[in-house]
Protein backbone atom coordinates (compact mmCIF):
# COMPACT_ATOMS: atom_id res chain seq x y z
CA UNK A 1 152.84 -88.27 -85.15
CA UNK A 2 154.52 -88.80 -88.18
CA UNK A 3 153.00 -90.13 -91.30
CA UNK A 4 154.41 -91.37 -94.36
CA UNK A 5 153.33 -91.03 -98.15
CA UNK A 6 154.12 -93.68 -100.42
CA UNK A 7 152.32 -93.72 -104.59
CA UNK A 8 151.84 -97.84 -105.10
CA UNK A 9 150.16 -96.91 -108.35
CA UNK A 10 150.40 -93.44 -110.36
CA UNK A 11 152.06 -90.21 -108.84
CA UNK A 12 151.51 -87.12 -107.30
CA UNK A 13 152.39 -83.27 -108.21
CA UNK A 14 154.28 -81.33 -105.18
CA UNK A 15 151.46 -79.04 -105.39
CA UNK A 16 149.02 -81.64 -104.78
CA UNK A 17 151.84 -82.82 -101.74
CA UNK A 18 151.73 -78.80 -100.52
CA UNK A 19 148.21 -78.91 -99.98
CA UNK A 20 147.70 -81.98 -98.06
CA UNK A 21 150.61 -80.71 -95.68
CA UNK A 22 148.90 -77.44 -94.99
CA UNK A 23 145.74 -79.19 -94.23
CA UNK A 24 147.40 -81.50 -91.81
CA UNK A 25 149.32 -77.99 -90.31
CA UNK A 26 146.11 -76.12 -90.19
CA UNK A 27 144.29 -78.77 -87.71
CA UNK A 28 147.25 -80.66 -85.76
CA UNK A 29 150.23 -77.83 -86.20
CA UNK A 30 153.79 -79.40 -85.53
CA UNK A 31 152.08 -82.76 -83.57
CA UNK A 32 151.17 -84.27 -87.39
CA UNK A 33 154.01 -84.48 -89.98
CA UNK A 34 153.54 -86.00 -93.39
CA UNK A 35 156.69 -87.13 -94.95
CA UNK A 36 156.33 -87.76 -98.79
CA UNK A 37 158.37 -90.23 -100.34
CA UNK A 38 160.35 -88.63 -103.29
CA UNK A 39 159.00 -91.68 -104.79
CA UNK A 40 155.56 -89.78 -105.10
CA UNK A 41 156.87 -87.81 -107.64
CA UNK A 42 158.99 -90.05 -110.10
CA UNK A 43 156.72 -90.92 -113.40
CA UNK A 44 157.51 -94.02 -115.54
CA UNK A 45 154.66 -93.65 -118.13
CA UNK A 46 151.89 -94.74 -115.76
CA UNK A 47 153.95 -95.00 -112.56
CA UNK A 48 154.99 -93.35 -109.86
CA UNK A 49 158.47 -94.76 -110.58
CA UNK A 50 159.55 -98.78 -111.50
CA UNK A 51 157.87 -101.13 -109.54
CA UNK A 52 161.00 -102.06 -108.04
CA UNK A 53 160.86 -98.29 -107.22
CA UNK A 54 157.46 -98.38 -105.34
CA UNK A 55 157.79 -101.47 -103.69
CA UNK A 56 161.44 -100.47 -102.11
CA UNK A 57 159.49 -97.21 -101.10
CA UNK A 58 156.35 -98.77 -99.68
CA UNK A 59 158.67 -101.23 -97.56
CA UNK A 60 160.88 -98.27 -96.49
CA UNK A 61 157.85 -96.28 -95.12
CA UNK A 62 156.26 -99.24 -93.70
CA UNK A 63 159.73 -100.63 -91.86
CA UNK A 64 160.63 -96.90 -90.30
CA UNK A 65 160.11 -97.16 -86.53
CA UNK A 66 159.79 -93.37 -86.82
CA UNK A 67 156.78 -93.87 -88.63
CA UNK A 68 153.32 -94.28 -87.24
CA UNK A 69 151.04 -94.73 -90.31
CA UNK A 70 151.36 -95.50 -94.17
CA UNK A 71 149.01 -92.95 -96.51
CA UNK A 72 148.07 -93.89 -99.96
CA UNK A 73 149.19 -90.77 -102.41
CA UNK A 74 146.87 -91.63 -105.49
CA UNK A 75 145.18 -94.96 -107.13
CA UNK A 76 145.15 -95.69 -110.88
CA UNK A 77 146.73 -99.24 -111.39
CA UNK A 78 150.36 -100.61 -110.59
CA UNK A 79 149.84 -102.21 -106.96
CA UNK A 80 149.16 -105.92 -108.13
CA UNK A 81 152.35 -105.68 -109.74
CA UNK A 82 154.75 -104.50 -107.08
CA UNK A 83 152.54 -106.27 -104.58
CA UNK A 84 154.51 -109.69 -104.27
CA UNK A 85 157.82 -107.82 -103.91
CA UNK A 86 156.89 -105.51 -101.15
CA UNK A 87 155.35 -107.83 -98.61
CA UNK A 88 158.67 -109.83 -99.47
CA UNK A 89 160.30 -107.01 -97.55
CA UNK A 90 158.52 -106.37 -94.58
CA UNK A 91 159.87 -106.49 -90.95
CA UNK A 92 158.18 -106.87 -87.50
CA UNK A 93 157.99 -102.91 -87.25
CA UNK A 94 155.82 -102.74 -90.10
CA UNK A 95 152.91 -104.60 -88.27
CA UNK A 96 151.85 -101.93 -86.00
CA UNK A 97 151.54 -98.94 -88.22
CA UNK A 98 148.32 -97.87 -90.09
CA UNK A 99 147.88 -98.25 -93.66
CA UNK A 100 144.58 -96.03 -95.88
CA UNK A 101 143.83 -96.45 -99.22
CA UNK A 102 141.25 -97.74 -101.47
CA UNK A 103 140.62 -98.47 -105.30
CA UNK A 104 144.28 -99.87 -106.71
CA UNK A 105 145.77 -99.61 -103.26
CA UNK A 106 143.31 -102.03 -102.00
CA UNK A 107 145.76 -104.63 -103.46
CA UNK A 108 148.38 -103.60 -100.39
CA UNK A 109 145.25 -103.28 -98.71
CA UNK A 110 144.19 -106.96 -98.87
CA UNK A 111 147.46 -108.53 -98.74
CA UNK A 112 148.42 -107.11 -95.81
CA UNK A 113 145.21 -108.01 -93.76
CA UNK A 114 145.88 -111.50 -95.29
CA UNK A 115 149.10 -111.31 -93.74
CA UNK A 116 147.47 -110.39 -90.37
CA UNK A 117 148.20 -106.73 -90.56
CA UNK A 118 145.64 -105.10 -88.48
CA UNK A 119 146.10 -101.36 -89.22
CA UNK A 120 144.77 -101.83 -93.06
CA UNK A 121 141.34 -99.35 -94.54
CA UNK A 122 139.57 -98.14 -97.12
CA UNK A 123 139.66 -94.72 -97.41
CA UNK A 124 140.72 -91.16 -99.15
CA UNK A 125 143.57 -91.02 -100.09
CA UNK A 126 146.05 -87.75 -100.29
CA UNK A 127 145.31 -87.11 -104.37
CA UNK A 128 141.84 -87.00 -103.35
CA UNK A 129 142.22 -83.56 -102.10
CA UNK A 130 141.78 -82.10 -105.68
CA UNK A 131 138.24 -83.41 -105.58
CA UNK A 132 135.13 -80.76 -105.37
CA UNK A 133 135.25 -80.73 -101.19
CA UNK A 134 138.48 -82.65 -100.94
CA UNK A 135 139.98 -80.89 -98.24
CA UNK A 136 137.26 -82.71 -95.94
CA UNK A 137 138.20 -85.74 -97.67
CA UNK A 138 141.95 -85.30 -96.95
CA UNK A 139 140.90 -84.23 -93.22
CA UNK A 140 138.41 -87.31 -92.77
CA UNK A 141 141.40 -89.94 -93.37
CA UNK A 142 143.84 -87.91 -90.90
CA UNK A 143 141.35 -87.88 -88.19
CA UNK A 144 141.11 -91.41 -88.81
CA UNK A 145 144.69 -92.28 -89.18
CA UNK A 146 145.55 -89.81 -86.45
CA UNK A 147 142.97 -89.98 -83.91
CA UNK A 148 140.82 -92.99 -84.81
CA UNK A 149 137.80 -90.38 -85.10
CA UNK A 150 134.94 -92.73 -85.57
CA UNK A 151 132.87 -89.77 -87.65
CA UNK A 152 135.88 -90.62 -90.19
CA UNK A 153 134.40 -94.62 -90.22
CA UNK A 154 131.15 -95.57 -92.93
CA UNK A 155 128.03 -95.15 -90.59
CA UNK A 156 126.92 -98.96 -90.94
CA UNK A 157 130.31 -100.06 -88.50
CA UNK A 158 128.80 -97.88 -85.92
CA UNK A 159 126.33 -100.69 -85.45
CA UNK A 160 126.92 -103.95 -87.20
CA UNK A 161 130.03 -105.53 -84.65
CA UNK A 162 130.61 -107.99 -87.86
CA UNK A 163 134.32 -107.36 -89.79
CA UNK A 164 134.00 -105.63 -93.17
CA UNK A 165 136.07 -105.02 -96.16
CA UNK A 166 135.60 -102.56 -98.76
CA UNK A 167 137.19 -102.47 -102.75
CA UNK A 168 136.10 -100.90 -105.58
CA UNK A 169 134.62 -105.00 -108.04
CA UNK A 170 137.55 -104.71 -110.53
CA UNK A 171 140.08 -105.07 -107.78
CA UNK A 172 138.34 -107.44 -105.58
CA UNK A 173 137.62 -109.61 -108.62
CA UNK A 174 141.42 -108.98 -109.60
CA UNK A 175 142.38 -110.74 -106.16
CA UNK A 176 140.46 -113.93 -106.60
CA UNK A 177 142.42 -116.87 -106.84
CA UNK A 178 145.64 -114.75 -106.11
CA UNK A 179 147.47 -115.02 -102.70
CA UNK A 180 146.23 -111.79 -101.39
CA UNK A 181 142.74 -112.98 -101.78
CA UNK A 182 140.46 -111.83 -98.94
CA UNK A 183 139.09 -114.02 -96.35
CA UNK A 184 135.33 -113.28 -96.85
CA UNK A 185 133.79 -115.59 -94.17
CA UNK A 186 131.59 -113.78 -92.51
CA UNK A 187 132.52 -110.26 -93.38
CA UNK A 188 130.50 -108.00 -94.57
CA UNK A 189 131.53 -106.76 -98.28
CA UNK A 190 131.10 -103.16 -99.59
CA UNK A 191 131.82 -102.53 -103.22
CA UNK A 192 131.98 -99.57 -105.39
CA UNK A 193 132.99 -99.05 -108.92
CA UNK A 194 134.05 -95.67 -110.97
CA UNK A 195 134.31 -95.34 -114.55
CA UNK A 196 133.13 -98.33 -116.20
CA UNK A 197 130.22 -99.42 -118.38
CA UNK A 198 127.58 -101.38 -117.26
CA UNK A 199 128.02 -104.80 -119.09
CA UNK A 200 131.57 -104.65 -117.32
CA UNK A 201 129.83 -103.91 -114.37
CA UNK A 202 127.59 -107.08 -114.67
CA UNK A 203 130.17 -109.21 -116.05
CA UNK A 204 132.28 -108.63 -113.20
CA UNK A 205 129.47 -108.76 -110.21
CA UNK A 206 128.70 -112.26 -111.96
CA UNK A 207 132.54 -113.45 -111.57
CA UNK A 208 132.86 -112.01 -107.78
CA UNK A 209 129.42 -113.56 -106.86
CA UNK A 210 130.17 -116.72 -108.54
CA UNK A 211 132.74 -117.87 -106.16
CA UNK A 212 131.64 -119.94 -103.59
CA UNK A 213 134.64 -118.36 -101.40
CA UNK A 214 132.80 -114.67 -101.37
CA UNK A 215 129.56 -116.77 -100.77
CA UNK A 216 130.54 -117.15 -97.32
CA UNK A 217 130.04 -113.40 -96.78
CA UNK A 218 127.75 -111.85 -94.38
CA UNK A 219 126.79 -109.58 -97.27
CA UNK A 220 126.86 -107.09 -99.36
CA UNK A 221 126.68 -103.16 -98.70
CA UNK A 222 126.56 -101.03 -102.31
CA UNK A 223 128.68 -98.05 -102.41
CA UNK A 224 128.16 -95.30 -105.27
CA UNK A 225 129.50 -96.27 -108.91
CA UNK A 226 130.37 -93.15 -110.22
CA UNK A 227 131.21 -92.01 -113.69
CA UNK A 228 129.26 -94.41 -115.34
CA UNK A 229 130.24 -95.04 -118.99
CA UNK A 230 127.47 -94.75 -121.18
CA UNK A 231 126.62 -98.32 -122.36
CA UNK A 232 125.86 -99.08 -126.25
CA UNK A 233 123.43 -100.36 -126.76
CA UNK A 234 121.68 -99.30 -123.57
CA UNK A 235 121.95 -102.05 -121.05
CA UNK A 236 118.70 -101.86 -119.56
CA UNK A 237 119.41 -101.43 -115.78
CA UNK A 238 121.34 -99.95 -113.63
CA UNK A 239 124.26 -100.64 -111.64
CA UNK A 240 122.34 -101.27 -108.27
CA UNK A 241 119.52 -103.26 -109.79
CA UNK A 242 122.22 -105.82 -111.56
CA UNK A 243 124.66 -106.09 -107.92
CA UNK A 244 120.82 -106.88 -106.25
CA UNK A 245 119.95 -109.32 -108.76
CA UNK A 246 123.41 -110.72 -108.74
CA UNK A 247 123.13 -111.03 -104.79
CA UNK A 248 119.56 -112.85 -105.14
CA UNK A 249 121.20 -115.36 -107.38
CA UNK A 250 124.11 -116.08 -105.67
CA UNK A 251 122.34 -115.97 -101.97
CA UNK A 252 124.35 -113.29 -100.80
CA UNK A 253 122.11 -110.58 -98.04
CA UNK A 254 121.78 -107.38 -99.48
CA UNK A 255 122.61 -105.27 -96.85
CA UNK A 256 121.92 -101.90 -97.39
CA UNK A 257 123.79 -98.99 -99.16
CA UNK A 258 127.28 -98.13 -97.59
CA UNK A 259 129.36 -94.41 -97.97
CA UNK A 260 131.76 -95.18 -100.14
CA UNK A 261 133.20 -94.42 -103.81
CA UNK A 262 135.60 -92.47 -105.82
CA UNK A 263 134.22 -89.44 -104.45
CA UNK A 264 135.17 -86.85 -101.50
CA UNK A 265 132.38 -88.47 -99.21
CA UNK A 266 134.20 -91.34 -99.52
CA UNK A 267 134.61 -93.09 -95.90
CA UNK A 268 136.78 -95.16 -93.86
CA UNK A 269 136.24 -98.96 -93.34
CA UNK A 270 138.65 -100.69 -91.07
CA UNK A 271 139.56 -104.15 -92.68
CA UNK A 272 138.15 -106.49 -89.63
C-alpha cells in the first residue's frame, strides 16, 4: 500500500518525515510505503510552500493511481485558501483513495465529502507524532488508513449507525456559508477546540449553533478543548458548560463526550 503525504497548511521537518516512516516500517515492513511530497518541506512564512504550491501537490497525490490514501502532514492554517484551487483539479482517480486529517485540514476534509468523496476523516495526522505518546497516534491513523482497524474509530461509531463529522468550532464555523459547508442533517457533530480563550470559545459556539442549517443535526458529541487560554477577566465557566448551554438554547441533543482533540488520543471519525 502506498500512501502519500501532502502539508495543506504549515510544514514538516525530514526528521519529523523519518520517524513516521520507521513507524509505518516497524509494523507493516515493505507492504506500507509513505511517500512525502517534497512539498512537506518548502516554508513560505507560514506555509508549507505557495498555495499554488500545496494545492498542485494535494491534487498530484490525490490523482496518482499508484496511490491508495492521502495523509495530512501537519495543521496550522492555509487550507481555506488553497481549498477552491485544489478540488478544481481533481480527476475520477482521486475518488477512491482515503483522505485523514483534522483541525485546518478539515477544510479538504469537508469539501471533499461535499463533493461526495467517501474516503474523508478526522484524525492524527503525521506531525502529531512529536506529541507525548505520538507514536500510537501516528500508528492509530495507519491502522485506520491501512486496515480500516475499527479500535482506530471514536468509540461512540461503534454503536450509533447515524453519519458523523468531526472539526475542531473555528473551522467548522469558518465553513458556514462557504461552498464546502457541511451537510449537517442528521449527522451527528463532534467538536473540539485547542488554544483559544473562552469568550472566543462562546462567541463562536453561539455563531455555529445559531444557524438553522447545523440545527438539523442529530447532535452534538464534545471533544477535549485543550490549551485553554487563560481568559481576563475570568469568564465564569467553562468550555463544556457554555457548548451545553449553547446546545439547550439552540435545541441541539447533547450527546455525550466524544475522543477527540489536539492531543495523541485523538481518534478517527469517518465523515458519513
Amino acid at each position: 500500500m502506498r500512501i502519500a503525504v501532502t502539508a495543506p497548511s504549515r510544514p514538516i521537518s525530514p526528521e519529523t518525515a523519518e520517524r513516521a516512516r520507521m513507524v509505518a516500517s516497524e509494523r507493516w515492513g515493505a507492504a506500507v510505503e509513505l511517500v512525502f511530497h517534497a512539498q512537506c518541506f518548502l516554508q513560505d512564512g507560514h506555509f508549507a510552500g505557495p498555495d499554488a504550491a500545496r494545492a498542485a501537490a494535494f491534487a498530484e497525490a490525490a490523482n496518482d493511481p499508484r496511490v491508495d490514501a492521502v495523509w495530512f502532514a501537519r495543521g496550522g492554517y492555509g487550507s481555506g485558501r488553497m481549498v477552491e484551487a485544489a478540488l478544481g483539479r481533481l480527476e475520477p482517480a482521486a475518488r477512491s483513495k482515503r483522505y485523514l486529517g483534522y483541525s485546518d485540514g478539515g477544510v479538504l476534509l469537508a469539501a471533499l465529502r461535499r463533493a461526495g468523496f467517501e474516503g474523508a476523516a478526522h484524525g492524527p495526522m503525521v506531525d502529531d507524532i512529536r506529541r507525548d505518546g505520538g507514536e500510537q497516534a501516528a500508528l492509530r491513523a495507519l491502522s485506520w488508513l491501512v486496515e480500516g482497524d475499527p479500535s482506530a474509530l471514536e468509540p461512540s461509531l461503534w454503536d450509533d449507525p447515524r453519519p458523523a463529522l468531526a472539526f475542531n468550532i473555528a473551522i467548522v464555523s469558518g465553513l458556514l456559508g462557504t461552498p464546502w459547508e457541511p451537510d449537517f442533517e442528521g449527522r451527528v457533530l463532534m467538536l473540539e477546540e485547542v488554544a483559544e480563550p473562552t469568550y472566543r470559545a462562546d462567541r463562536m459556539l453561539w455563531q455555529l449553533t445559531s444557524n438553522p442549517r447545523v440545527r438539523r443535526v442529530a447532535g452534538i458529541r464534545l471533544g477535549r478543548f485543550n490549551q485553554v487560554v487563560p481568559n481576563d477577566p475570568e469568564f465564569g465557566r467553562d468550555e463544556d458548560a457554555i457548548a451545553r448551554e449553547w446546545c439547550e438554547r439552540s435545541g441541539i441533543p447533547v450527546l455525550g463526550q466524544a475522543d477527540i482533540g489536539h492531543d495523541a488520543a485523538n481518534k478517527v471519525v469517518p465523515f458519513g
